[in-house]
C-alpha atoms as a PDB file:
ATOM      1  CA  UNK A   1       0.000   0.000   0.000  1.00  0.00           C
ATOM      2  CA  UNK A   2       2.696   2.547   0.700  1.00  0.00           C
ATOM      3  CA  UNK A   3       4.164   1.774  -2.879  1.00  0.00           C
ATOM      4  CA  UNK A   4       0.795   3.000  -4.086  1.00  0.00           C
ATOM      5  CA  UNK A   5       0.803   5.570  -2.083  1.00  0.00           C
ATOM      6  CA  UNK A   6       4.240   6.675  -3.041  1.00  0.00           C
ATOM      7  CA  UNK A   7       3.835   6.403  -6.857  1.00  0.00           C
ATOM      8  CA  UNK A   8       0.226   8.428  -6.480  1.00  0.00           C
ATOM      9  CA  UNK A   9       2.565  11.000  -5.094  1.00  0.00           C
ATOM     10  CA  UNK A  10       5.532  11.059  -7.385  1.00  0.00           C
ATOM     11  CA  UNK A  11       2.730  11.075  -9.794  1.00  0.00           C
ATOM     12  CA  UNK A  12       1.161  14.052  -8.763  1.00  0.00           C
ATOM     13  CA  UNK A  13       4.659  16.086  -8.159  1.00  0.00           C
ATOM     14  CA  UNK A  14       5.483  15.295 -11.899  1.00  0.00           C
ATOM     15  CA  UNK A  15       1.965  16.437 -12.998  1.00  0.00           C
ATOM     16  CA  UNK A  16       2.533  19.554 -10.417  1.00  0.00           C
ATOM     17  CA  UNK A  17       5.944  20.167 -12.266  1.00  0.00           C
ATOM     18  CA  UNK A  18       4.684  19.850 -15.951  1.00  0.00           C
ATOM     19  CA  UNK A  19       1.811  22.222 -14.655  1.00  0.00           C
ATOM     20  CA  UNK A  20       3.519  24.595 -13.766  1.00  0.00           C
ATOM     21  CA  UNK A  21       5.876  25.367 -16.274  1.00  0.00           C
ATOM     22  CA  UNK A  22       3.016  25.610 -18.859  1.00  0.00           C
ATOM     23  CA  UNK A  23       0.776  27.767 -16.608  1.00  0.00           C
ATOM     24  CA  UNK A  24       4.055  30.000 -16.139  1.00  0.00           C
ATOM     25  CA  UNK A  25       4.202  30.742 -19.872  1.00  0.00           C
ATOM     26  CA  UNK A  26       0.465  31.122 -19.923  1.00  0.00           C
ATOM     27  CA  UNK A  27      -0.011  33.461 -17.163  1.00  0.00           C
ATOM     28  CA  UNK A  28       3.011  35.470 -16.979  1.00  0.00           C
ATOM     29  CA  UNK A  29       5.680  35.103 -20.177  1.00  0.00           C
ATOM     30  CA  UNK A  30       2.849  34.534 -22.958  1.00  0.00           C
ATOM     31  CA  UNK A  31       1.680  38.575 -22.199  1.00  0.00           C
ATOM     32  CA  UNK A  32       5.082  39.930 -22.136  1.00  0.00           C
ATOM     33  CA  UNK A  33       6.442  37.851 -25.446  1.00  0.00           C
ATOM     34  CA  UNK A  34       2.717  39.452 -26.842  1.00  0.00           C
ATOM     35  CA  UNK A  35       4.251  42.939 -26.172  1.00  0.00           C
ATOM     36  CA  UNK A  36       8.237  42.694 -26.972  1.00  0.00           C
ATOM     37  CA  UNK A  37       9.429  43.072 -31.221  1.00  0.00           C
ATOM     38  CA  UNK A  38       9.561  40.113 -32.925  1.00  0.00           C
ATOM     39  CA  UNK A  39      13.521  40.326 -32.958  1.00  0.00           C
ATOM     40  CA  UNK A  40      13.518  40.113 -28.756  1.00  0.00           C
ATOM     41  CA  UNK A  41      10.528  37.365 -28.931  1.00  0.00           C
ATOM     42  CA  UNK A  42      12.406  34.764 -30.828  1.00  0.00           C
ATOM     43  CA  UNK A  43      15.794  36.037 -29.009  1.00  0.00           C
ATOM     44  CA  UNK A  44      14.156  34.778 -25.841  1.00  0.00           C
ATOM     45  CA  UNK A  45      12.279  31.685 -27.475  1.00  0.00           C
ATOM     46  CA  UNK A  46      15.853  30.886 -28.740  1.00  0.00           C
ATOM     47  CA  UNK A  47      17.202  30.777 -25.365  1.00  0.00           C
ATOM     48  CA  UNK A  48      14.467  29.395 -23.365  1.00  0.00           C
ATOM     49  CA  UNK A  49      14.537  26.660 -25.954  1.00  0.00           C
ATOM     50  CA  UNK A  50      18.071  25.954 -25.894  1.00  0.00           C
ATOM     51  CA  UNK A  51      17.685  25.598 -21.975  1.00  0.00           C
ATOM     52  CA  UNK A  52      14.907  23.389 -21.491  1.00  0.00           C
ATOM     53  CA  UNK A  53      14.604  20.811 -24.483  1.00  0.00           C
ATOM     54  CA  UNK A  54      16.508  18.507 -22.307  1.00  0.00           C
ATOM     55  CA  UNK A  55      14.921  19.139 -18.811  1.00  0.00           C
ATOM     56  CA  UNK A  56      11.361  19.170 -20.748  1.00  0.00           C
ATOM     57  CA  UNK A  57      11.874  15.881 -22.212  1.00  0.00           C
ATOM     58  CA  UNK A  58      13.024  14.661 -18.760  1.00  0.00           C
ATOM     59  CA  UNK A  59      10.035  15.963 -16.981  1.00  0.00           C
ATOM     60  CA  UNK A  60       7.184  15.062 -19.535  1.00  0.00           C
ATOM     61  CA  UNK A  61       8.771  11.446 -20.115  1.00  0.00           C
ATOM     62  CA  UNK A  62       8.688  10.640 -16.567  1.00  0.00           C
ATOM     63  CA  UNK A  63       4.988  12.250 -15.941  1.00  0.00           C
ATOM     64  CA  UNK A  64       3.949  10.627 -18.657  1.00  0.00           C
ATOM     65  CA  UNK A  65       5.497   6.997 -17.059  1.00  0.00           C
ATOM     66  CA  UNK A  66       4.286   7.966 -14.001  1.00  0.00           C
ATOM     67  CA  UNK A  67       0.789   8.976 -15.334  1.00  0.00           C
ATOM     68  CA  UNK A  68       0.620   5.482 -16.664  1.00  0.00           C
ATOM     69  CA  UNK A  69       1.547   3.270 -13.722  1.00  0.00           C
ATOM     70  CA  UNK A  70      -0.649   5.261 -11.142  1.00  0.00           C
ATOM     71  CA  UNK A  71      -3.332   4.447 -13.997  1.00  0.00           C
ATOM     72  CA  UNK A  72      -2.641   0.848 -14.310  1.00  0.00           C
ATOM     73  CA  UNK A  73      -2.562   0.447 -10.370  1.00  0.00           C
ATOM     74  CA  UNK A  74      -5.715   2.763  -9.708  1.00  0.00           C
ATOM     75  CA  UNK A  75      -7.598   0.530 -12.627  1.00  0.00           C
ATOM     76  CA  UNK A  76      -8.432  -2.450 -10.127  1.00  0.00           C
ATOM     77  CA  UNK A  77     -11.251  -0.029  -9.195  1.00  0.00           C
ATOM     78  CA  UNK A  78     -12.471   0.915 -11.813  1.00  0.00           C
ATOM     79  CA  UNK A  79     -15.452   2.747 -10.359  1.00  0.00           C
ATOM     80  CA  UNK A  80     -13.129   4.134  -7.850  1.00  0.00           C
ATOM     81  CA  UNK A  81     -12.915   8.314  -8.460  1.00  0.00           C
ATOM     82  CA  UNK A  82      -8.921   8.203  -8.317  1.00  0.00           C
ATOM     83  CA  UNK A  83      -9.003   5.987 -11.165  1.00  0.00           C
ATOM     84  CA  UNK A  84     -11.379   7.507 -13.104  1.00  0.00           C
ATOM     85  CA  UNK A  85      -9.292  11.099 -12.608  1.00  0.00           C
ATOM     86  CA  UNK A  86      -6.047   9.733 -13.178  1.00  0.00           C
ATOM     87  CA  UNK A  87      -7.231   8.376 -16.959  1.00  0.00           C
ATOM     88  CA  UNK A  88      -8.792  11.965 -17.409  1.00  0.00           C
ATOM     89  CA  UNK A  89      -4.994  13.528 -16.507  1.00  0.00           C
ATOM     90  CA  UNK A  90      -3.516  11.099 -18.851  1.00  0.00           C
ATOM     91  CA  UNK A  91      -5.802  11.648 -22.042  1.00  0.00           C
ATOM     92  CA  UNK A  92      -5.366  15.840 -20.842  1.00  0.00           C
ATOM     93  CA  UNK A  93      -1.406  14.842 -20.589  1.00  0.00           C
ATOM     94  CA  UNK A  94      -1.224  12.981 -23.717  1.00  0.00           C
ATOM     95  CA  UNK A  95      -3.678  16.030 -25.769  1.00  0.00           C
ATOM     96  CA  UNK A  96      -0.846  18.269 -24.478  1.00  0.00           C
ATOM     97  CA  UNK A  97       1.687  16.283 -25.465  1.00  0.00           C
ATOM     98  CA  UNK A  98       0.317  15.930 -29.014  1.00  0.00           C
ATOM     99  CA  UNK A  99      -0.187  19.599 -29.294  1.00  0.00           C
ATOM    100  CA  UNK A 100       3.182  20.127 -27.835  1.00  0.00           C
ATOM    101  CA  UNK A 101       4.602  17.577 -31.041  1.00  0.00           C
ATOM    102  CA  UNK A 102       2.299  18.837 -33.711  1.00  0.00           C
ATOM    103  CA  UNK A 103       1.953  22.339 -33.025  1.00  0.00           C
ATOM    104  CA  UNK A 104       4.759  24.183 -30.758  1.00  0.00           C
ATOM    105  CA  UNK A 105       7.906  21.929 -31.548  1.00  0.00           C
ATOM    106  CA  UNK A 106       7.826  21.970 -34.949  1.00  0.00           C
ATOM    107  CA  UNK A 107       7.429  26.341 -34.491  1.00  0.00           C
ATOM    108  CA  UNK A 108      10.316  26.465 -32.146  1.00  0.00           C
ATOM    109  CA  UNK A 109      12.668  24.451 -34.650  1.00  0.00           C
ATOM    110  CA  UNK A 110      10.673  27.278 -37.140  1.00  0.00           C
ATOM    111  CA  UNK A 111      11.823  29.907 -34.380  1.00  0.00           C
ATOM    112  CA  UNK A 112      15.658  29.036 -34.944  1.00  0.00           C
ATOM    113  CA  UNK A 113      16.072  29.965 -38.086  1.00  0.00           C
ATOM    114  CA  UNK A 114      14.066  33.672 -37.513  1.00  0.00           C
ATOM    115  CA  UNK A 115      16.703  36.599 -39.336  1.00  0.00           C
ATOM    116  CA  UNK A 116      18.428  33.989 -41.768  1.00  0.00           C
ATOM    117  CA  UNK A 117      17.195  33.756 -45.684  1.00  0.00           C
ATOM    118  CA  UNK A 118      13.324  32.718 -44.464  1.00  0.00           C
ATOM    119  CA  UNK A 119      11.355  35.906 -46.206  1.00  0.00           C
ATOM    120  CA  UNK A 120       8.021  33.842 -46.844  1.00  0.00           C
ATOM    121  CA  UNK A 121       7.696  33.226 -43.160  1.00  0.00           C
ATOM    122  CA  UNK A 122       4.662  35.120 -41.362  1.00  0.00           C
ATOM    123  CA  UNK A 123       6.805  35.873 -38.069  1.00  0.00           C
ATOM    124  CA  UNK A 124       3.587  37.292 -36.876  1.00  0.00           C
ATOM    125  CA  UNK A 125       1.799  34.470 -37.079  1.00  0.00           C
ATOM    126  CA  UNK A 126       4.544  31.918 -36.260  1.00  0.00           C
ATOM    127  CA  UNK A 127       4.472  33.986 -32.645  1.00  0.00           C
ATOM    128  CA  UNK A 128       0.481  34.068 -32.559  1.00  0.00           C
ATOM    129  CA  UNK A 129       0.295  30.492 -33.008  1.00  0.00           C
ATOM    130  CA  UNK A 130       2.647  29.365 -30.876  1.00  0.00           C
ATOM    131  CA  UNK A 131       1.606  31.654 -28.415  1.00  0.00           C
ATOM    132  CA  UNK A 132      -2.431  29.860 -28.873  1.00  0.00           C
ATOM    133  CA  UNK A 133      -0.929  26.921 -28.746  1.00  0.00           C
ATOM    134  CA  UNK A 134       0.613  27.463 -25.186  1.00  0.00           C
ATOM    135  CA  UNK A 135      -3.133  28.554 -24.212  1.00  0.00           C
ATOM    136  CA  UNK A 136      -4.758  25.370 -25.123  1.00  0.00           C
ATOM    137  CA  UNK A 137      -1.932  22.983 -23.660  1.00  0.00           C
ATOM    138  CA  UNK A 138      -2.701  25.188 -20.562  1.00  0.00           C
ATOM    139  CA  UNK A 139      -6.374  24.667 -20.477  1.00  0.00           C
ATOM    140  CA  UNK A 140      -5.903  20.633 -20.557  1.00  0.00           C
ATOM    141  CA  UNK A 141      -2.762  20.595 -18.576  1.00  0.00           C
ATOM    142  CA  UNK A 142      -4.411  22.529 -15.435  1.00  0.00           C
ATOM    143  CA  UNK A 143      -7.935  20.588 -15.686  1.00  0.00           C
ATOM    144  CA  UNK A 144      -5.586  17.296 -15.859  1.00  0.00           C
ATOM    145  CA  UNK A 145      -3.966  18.422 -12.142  1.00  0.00           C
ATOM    146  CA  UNK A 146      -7.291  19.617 -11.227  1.00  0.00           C
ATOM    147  CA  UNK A 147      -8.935  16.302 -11.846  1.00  0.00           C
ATOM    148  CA  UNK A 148      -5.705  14.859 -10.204  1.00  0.00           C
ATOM    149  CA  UNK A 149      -6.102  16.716  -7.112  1.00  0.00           C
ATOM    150  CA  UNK A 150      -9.987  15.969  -7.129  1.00  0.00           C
ATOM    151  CA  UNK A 151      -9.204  12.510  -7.317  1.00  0.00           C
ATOM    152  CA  UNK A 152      -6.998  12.668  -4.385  1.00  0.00           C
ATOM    153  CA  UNK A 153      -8.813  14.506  -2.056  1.00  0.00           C
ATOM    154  CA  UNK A 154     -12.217  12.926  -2.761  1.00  0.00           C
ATOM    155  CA  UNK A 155     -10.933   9.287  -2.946  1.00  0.00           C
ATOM    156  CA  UNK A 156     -12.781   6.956  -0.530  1.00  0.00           C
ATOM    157  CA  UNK A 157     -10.027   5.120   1.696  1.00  0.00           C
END
């Protein structure tokens, strides 16, 4: 039981960690980067980039492991609310994920190559889109650790 209980917990820290980095950009740095010239937005994108590809991959990968074991142990009840919140956080984990690989990745590798021979590039809209994509991983990631947090508190012992 305290194995449970320690993976449930580990599980929620990662989700904590994940959720806060993307409700960071959405509350604070996604105004700012709306308000700086394009030259200083993808100056900082650069170099936010640069620093956290590796610690992001870190911290999603083992979420996203965690997400899945706390699942797979919480599904021997499956009526039980923890289990039915901690498939909720995955699917919200994995849609930010996917929108994460589909939509902002592919605009930060975009990003690098901003003042080199790219002259059929809307910049504009390469920081508008990124910038809506960060909204709507937001919105899934923070009703994912909401549910999470539900689950926890609400769980029948």
């Amino acid at each position: 039981m305290i194995a449970i209980k320690s993976i449930r917990l580990l599980h929620l820290l990662s989700y904590l960690l994940v959720t806060s980095q993307v409700l960071f950009y959405l509350f604070i740095l996604c105004k700012s980067l709306k308000k700086v010239s394009l030259e200083n937005y993808f100056e900082q994108r650069n170099v936010i980039d640069s620093l956290m590809i590796t610690r992001f991959k870190t911290m999603y990968y083992s979420c996203l492991t965690l997400s899945i074991i706390a699942t797979t142990l919480s599904a021997r009840q499956l009526a039980s609310f923890f289990f039915i919140s901690s498939v909720i956080a995955l699917i919200l984990l994995a849609i930010d994920l996917v929108i994460t690989v589909k939509g902002s990745l592919p605009l930060n590798a975009l990003s690098r190559s901003y003042g080199t021979n790219s002259q059929n590039v809307n910049w504009e809209g390469v920081r508008t889109h990124w910038l809506d994509y960060m909204k709507y991983r937001g919105i899934a990631i923070t009703i994912g650790m909401a549910g999470l947090l539900a689950g926890m508190v609400f769980e029948k012992n």
